[in-house]
C-alpha atoms as a PDB file:
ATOM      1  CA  UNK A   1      85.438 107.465  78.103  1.00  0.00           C
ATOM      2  CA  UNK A   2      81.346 106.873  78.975  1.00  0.00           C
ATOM      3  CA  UNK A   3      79.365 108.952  77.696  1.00  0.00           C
ATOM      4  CA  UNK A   4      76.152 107.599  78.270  1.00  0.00           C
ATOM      5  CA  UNK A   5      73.598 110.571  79.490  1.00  0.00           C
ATOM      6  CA  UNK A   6      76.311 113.027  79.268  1.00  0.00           C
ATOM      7  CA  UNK A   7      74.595 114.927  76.430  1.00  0.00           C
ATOM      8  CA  UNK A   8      76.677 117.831  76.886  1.00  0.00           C
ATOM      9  CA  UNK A   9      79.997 116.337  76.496  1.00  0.00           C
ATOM     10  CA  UNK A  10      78.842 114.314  73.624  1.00  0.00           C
ATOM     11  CA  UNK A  11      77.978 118.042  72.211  1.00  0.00           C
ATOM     12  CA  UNK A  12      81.223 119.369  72.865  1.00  0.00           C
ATOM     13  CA  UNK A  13      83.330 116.592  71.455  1.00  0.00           C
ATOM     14  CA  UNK A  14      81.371 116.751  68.635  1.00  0.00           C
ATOM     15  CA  UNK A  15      81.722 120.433  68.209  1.00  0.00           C
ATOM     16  CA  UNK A  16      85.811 119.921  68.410  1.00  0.00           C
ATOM     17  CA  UNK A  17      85.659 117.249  65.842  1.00  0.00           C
ATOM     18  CA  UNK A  18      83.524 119.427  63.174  1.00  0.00           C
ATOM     19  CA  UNK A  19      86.188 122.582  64.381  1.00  0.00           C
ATOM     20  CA  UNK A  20      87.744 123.371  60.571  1.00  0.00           C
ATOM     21  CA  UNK A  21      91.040 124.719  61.560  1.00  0.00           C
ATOM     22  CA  UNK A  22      92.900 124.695  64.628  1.00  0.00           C
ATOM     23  CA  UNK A  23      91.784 128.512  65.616  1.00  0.00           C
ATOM     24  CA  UNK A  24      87.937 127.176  65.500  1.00  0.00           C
ATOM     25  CA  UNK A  25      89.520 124.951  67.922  1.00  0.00           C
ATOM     26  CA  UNK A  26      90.840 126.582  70.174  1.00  0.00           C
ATOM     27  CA  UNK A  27      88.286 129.329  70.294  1.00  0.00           C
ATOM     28  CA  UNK A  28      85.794 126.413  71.238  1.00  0.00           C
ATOM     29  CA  UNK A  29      87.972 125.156  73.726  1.00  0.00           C
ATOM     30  CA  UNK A  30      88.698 128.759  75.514  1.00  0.00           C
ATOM     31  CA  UNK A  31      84.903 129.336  75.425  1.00  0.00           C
ATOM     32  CA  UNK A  32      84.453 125.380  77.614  1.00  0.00           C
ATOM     33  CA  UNK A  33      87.101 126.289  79.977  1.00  0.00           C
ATOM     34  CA  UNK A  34      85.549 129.869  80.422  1.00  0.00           C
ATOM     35  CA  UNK A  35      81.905 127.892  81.353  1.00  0.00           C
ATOM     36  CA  UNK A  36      83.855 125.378  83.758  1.00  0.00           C
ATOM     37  CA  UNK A  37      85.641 128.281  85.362  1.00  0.00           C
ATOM     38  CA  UNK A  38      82.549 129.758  86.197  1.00  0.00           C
ATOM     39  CA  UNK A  39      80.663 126.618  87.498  1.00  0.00           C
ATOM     40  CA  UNK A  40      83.804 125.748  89.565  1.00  0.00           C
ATOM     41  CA  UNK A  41      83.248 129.300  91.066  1.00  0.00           C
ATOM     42  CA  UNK A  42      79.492 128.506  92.219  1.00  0.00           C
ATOM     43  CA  UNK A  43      80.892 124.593  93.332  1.00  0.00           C
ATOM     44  CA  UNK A  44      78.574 124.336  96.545  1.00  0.00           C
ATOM     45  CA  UNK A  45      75.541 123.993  93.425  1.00  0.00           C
ATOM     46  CA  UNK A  46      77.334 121.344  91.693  1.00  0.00           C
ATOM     47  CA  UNK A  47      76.649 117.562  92.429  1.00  0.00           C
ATOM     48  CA  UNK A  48      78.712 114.744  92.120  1.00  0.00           C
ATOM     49  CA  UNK A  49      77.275 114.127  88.488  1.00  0.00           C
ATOM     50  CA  UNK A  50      77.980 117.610  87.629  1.00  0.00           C
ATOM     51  CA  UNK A  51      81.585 117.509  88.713  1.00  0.00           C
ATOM     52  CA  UNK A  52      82.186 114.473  87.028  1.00  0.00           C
ATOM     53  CA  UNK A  53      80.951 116.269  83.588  1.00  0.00           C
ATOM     54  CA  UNK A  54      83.097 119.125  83.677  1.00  0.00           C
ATOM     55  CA  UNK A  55      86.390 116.805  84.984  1.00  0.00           C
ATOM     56  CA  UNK A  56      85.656 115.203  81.652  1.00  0.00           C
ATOM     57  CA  UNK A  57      85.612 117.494  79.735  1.00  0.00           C
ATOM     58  CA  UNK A  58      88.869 118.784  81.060  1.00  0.00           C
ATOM     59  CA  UNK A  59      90.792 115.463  80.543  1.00  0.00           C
ATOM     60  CA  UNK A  60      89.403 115.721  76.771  1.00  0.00           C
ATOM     61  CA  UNK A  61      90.993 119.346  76.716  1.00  0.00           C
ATOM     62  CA  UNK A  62      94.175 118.196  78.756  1.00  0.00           C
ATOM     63  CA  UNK A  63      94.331 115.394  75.598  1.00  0.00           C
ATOM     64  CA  UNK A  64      94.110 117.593  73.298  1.00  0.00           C
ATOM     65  CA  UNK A  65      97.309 119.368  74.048  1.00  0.00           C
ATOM     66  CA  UNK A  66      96.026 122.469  76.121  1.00  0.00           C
ATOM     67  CA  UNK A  67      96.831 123.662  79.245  1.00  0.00           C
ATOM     68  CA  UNK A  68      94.306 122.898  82.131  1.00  0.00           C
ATOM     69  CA  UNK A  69      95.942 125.068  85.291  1.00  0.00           C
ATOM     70  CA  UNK A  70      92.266 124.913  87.409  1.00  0.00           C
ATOM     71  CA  UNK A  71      90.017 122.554  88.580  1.00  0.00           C
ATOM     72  CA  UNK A  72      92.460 120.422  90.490  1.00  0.00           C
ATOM     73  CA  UNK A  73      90.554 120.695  93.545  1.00  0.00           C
ATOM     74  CA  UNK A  74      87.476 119.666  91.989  1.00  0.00           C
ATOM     75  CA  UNK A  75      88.901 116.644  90.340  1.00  0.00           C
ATOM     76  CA  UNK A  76      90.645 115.392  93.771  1.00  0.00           C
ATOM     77  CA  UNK A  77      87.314 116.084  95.463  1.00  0.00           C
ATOM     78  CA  UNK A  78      85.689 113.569  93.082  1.00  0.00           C
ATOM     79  CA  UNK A  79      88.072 110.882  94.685  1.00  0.00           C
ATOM     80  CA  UNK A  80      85.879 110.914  97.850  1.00  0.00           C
ATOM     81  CA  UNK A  81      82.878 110.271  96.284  1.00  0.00           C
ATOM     82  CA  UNK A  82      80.914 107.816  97.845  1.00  0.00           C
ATOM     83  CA  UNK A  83      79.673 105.807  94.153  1.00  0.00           C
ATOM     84  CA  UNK A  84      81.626 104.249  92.313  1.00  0.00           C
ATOM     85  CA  UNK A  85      80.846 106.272  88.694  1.00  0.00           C
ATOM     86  CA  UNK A  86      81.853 109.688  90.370  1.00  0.00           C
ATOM     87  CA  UNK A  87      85.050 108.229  92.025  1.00  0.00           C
ATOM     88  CA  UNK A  88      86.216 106.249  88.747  1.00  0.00           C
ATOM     89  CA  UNK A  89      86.417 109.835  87.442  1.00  0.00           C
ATOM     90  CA  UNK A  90      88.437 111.225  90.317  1.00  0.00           C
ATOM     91  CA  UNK A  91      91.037 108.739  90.126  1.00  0.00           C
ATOM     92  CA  UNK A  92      91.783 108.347  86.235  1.00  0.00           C
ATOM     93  CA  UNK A  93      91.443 112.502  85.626  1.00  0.00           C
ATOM     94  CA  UNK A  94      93.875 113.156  88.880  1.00  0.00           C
ATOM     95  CA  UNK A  95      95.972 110.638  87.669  1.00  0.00           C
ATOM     96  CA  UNK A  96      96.390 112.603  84.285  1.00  0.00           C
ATOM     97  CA  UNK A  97      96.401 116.038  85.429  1.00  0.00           C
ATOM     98  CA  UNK A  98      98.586 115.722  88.380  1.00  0.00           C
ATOM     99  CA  UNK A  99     101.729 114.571  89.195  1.00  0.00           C
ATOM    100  CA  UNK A 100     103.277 113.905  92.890  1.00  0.00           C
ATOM    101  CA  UNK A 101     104.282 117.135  93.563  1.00  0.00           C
ATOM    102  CA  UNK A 102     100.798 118.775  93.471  1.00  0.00           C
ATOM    103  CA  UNK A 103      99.552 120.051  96.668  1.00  0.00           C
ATOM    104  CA  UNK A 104      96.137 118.671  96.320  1.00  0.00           C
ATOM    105  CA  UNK A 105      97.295 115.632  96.368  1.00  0.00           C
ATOM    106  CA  UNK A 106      97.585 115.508 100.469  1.00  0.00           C
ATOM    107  CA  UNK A 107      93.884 116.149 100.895  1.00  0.00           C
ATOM    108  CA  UNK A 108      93.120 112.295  99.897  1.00  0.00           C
ATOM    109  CA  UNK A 109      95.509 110.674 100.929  1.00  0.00           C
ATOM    110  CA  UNK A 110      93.610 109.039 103.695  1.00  0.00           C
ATOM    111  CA  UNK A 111      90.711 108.775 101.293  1.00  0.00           C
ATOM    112  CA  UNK A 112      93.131 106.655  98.937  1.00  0.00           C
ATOM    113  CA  UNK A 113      94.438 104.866 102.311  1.00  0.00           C
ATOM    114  CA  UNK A 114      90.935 103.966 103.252  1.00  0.00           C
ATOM    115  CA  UNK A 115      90.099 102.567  99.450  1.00  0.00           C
ATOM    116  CA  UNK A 116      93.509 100.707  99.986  1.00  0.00           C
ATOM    117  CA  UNK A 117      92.219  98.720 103.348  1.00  0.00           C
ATOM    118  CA  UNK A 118      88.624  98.020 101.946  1.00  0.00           C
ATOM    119  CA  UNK A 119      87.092  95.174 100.493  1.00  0.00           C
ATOM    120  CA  UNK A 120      86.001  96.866  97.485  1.00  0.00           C
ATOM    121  CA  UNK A 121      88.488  95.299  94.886  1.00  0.00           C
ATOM    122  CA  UNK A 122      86.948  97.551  92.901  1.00  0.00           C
ATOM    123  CA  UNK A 123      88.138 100.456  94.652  1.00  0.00           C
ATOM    124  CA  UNK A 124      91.209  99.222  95.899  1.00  0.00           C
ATOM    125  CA  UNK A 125      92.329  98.848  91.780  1.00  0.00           C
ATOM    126  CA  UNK A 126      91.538 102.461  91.558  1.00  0.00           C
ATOM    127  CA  UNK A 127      93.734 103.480  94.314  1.00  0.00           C
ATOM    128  CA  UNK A 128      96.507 101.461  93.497  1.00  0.00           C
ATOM    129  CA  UNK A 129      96.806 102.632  89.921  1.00  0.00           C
ATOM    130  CA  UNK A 130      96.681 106.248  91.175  1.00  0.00           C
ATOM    131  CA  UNK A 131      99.182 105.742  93.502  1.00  0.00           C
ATOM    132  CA  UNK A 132     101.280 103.621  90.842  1.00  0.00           C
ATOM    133  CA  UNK A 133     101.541 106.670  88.203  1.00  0.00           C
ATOM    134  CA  UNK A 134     101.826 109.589  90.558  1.00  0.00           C
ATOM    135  CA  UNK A 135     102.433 108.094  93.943  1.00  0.00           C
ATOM    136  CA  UNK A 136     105.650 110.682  96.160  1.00  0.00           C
ATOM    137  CA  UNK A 137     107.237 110.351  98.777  1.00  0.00           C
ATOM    138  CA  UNK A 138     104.103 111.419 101.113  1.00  0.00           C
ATOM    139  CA  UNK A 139     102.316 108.630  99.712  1.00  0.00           C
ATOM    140  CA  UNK A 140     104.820 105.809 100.571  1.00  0.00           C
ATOM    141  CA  UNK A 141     105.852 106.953 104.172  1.00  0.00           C
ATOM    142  CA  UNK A 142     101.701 106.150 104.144  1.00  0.00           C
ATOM    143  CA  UNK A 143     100.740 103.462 102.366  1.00  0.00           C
ATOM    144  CA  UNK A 144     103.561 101.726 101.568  1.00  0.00           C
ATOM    145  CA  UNK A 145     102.929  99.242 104.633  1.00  0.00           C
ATOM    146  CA  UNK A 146      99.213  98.903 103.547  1.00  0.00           C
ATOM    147  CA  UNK A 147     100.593  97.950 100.263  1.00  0.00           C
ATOM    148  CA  UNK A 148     102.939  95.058 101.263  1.00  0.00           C
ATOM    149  CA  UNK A 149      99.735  93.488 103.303  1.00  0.00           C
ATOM    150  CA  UNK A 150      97.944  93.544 100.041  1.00  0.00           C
ATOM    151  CA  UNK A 151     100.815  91.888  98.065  1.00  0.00           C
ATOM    152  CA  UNK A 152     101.380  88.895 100.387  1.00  0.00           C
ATOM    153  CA  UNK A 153      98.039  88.287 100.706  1.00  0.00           C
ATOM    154  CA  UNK A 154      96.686  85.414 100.246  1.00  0.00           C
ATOM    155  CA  UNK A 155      93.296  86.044  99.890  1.00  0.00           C
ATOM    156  CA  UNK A 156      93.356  88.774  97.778  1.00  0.00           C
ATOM    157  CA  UNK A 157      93.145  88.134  93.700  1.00  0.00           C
ATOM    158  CA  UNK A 158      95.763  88.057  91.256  1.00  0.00           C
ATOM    159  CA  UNK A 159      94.227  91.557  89.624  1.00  0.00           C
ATOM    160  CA  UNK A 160      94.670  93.229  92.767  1.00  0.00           C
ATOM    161  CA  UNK A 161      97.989  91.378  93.856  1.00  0.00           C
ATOM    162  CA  UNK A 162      99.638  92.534  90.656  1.00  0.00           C
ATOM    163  CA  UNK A 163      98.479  96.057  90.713  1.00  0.00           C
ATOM    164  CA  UNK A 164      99.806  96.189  94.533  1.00  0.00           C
ATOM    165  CA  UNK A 165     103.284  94.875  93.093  1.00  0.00           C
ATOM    166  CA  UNK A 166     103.440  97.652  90.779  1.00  0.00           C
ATOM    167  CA  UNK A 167     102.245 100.232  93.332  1.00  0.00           C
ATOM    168  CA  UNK A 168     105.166  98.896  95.803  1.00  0.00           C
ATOM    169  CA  UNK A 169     107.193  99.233  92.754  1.00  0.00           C
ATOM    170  CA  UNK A 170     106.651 103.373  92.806  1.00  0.00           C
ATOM    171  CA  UNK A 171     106.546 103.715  96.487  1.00  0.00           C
ATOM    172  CA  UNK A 172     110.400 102.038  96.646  1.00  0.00           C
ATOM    173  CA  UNK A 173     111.864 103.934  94.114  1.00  0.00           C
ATOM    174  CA  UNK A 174     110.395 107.181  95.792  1.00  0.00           C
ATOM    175  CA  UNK A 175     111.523 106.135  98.985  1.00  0.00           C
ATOM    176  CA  UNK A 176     113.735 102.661  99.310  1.00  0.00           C
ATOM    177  CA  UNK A 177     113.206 102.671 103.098  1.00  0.00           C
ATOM    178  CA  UNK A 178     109.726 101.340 102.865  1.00  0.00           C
ATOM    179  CA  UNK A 179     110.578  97.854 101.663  1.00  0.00           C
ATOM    180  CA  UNK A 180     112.877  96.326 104.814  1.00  0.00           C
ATOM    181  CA  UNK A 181     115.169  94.190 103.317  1.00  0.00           C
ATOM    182  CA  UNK A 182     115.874  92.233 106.479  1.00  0.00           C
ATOM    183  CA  UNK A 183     112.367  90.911 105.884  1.00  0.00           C
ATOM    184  CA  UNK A 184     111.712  90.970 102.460  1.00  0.00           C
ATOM    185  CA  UNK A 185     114.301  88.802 101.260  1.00  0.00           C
ATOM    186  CA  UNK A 186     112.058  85.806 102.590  1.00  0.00           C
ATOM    187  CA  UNK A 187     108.684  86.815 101.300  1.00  0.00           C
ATOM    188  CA  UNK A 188     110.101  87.789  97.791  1.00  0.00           C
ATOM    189  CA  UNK A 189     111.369  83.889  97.767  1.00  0.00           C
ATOM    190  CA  UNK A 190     107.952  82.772  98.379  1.00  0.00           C
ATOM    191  CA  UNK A 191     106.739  85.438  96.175  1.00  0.00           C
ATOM    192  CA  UNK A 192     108.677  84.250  92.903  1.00  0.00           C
ATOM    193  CA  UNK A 193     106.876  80.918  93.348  1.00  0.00           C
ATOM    194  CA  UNK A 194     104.014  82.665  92.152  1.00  0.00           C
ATOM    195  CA  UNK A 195     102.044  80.984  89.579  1.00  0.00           C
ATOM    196  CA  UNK A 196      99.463  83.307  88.556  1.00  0.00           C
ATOM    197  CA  UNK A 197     101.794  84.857  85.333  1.00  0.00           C
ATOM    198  CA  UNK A 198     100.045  88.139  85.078  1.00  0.00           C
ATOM    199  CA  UNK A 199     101.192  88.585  89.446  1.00  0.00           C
ATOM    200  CA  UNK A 200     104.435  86.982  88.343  1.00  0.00           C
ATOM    201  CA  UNK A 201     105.749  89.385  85.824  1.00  0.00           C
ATOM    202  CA  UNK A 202     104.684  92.508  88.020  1.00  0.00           C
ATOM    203  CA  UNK A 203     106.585  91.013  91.224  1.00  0.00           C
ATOM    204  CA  UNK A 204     109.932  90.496  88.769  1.00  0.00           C
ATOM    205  CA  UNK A 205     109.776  94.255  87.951  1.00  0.00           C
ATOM    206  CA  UNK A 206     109.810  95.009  91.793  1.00  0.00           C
ATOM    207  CA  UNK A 207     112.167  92.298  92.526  1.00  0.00           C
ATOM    208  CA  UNK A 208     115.245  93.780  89.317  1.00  0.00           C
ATOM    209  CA  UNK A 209     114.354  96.929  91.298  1.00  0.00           C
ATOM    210  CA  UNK A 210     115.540  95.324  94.324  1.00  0.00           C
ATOM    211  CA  UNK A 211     118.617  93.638  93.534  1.00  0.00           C
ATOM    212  CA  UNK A 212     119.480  96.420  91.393  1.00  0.00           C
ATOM    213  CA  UNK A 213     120.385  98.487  94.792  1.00  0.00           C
ATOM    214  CA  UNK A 214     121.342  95.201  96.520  1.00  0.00           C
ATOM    215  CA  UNK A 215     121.908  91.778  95.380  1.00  0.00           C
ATOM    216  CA  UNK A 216     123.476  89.676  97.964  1.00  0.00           C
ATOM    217  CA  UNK A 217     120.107  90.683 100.529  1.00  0.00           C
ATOM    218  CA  UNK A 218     118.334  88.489  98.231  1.00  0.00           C
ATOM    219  CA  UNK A 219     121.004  85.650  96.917  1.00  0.00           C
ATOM    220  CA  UNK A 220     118.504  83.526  98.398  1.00  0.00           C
ATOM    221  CA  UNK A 221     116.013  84.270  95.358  1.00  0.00           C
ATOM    222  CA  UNK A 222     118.336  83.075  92.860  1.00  0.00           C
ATOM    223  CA  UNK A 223     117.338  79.854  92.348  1.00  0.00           C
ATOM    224  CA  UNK A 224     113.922  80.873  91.998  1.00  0.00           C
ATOM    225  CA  UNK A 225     114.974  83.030  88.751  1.00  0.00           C
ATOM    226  CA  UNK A 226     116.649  80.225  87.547  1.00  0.00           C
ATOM    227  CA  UNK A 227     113.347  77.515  87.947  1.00  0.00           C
ATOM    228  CA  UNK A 228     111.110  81.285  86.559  1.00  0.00           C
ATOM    229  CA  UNK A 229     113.364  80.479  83.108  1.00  0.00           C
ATOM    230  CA  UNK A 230     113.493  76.859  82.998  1.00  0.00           C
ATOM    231  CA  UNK A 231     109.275  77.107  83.169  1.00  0.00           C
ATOM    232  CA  UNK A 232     109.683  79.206  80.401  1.00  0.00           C
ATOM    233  CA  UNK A 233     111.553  77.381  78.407  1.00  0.00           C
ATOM    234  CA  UNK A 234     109.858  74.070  78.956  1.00  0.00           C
ATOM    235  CA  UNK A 235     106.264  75.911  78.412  1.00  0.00           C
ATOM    236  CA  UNK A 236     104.760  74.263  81.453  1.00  0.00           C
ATOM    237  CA  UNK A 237     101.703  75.334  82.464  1.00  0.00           C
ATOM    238  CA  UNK A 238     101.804  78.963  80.052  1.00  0.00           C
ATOM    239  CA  UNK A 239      98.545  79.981  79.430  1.00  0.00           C
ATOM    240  CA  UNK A 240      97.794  81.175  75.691  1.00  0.00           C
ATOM    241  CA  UNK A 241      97.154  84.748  76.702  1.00  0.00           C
ATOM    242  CA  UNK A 242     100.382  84.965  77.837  1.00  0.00           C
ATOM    243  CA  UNK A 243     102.420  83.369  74.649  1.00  0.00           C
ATOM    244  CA  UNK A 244     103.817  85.916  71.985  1.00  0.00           C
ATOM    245  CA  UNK A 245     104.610  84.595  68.960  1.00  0.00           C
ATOM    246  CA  UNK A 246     105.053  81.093  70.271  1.00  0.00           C
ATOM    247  CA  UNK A 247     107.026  82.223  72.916  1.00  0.00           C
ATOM    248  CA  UNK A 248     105.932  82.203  76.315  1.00  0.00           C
ATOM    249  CA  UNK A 249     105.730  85.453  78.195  1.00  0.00           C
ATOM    250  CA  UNK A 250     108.914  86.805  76.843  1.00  0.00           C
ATOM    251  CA  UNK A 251     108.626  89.655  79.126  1.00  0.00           C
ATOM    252  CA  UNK A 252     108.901  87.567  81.963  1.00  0.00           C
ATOM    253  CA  UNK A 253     111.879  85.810  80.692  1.00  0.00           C
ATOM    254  CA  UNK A 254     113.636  89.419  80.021  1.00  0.00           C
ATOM    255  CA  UNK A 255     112.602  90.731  83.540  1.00  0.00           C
ATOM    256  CA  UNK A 256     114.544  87.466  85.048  1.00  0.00           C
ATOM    257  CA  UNK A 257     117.522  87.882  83.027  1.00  0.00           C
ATOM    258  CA  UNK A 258     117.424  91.039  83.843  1.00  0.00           C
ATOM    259  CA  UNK A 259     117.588  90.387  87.919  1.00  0.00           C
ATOM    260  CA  UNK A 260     120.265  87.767  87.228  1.00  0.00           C
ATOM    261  CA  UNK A 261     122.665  90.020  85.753  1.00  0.00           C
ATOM    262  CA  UNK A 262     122.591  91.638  88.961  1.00  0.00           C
ATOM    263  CA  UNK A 263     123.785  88.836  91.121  1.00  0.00           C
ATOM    264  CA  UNK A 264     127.379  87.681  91.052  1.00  0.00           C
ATOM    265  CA  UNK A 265     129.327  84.735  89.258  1.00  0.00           C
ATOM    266  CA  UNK A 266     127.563  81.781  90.299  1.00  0.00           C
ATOM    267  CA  UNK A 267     130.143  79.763  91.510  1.00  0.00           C
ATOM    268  CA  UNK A 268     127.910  76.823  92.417  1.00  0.00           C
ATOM    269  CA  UNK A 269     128.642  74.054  89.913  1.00  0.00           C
ATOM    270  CA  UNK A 270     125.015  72.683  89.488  1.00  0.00           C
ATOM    271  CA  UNK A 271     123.809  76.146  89.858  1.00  0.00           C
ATOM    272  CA  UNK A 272     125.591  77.333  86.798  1.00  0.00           C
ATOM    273  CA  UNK A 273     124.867  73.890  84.896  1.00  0.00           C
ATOM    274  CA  UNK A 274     121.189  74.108  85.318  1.00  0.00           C
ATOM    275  CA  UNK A 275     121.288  77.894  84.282  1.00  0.00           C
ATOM    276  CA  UNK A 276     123.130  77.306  81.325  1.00  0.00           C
ATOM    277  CA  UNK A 277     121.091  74.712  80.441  1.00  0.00           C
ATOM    278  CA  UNK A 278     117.800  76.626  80.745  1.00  0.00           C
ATOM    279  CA  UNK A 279     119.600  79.459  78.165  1.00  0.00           C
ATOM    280  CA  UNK A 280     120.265  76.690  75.981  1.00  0.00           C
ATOM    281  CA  UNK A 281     116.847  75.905  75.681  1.00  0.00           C
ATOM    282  CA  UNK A 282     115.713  79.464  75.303  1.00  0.00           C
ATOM    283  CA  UNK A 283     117.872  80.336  72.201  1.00  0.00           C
ATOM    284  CA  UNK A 284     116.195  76.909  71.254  1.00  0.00           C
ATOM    285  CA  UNK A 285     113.325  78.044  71.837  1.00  0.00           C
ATOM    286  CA  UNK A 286     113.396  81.474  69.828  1.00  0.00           C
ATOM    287  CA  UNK A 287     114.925  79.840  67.149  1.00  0.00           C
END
């Protein structure tokens, strides 16, 4: 949380922390949400830098443990800020205080939609994270097709890729109609062949998602598991940041297995012999 030139949140954290009891506490906190009330009242005086203060200070109550039932409008406002600073705010504070079911939540959509569509990667991260933690129904009749572009994109970087596979992630599971599996099951293929790791593991969660509900649409992404593993267990090309313990990206290996399970028998006999094979070497591996 920056604090830089917010003097009077610095204050009031430090007031909490010298609080001796929890009553001290709490009467300190009733007397900051009492002052924010009021500003909120008198909002057409408050700038951007203003808002941004008080939303603060309510995420620091809201972590505290207390009830914060005001202010929502305020704190969705800050998403349509026009610098980055104030809209930072908006996104991570609405992302804590609401969930998908808040009403506020359809004054931005377009906002969100708009950050989405950009070029600011910057912004588009924002939006996607948002929409990744509290993301309904509303949002992925909306964005959901904005989302795909993002992910198949080849121009886009692996930070935002990933984010956008996580994003599509939410969206599908609060609405499966958004992801057409007549066309998916190709671009998932070319998706698994992924080699950025960090995009790699965040497409497998979306992919178990999707052969969780149907597995034969994408029998044609099989394979693909199969060659994710057998990288895995032969270590090629794992960067360092992604080995745990010596092992490389065991949550990618667990996501795989996981999607295979999924599928059934394998009745292909090189199919099964390679896949057994790349198991082999994993216990191998681990051992």
């Amino acid at each position: 949380m920056a604090l830089s030139g917010m003097r009077g949140l610095s204050v009031f954290i430090s007031d909490i922390r010298n609080c001796h009891n929890k009553e001290q506490e709490r009467l300190r906190v009733d007397k900051e949400l009492g002052n924010i009330r009021t500003r909120f009242k008198n909002e057409k005086g408050l700038s951007h830098y203003e808002k941004k203060k008080y939303v603060w200070k309510m995420l620091y109550i809201h972590m505290l443990g207390y009830d914060v039932d005001f202010g929502h409008m305020e704190t969705v406002s800050l998403i349509s800020a026009p610098k980055y600073p104030e809209k930072q705010v908006g996104y991570i504070v609405t992302s804590c205080l609401l969930n998908e079911n808040n009403d506020f939540l359809r004054m931005v959509i377009n906002t969100v939609r708009n950050d989405i569509i950009g070029r600011n990667e910057t912004y588009q991260c924002l939006a996607l994270t948002m929409v990744g933690n509290i993301g309904g129904k509303e949002f992925s009749e909306s964005l959901a097709p904005d989302v795909q572009k993002l992910l198949i994109s080849s121009s886009c970087r692996p930070v935002v890729r990933k984010k956008a596979a996580l994003c599509l992630l939410r969206l599908y599971r609060k609405n499966p109609d958004v992801v057409n599996i007549d066309g998916w099951s190709d671009r998932m293929a070319q998706l698994l062949d992924e080699r950025d790791l960090g995009v790699l593991t965040s497409v497998m969660s979306l992919f178990v998602s999707l052969v969780s509900n149907n597995a034969e649409a994408y029998w044609n992404c099989l394979p693909k598991c199969v060659r994710i593993l057998e990288r895995m267990a032969r270590n090629q090309d794992i960067p360092q940041e992604y080995t745990y313990y010596g092992i490389p990206s065991p949550w990618l290996q667990v996501k795989a297995m996981r999607a295979l399970q999924y599928f059934p028998t394998i009745e292909d006999p090189s199919a099964r012999r390679a896949l057994f094979e790349v198991h082999l070497l994993l216990l191998l591996y681990s051992t």
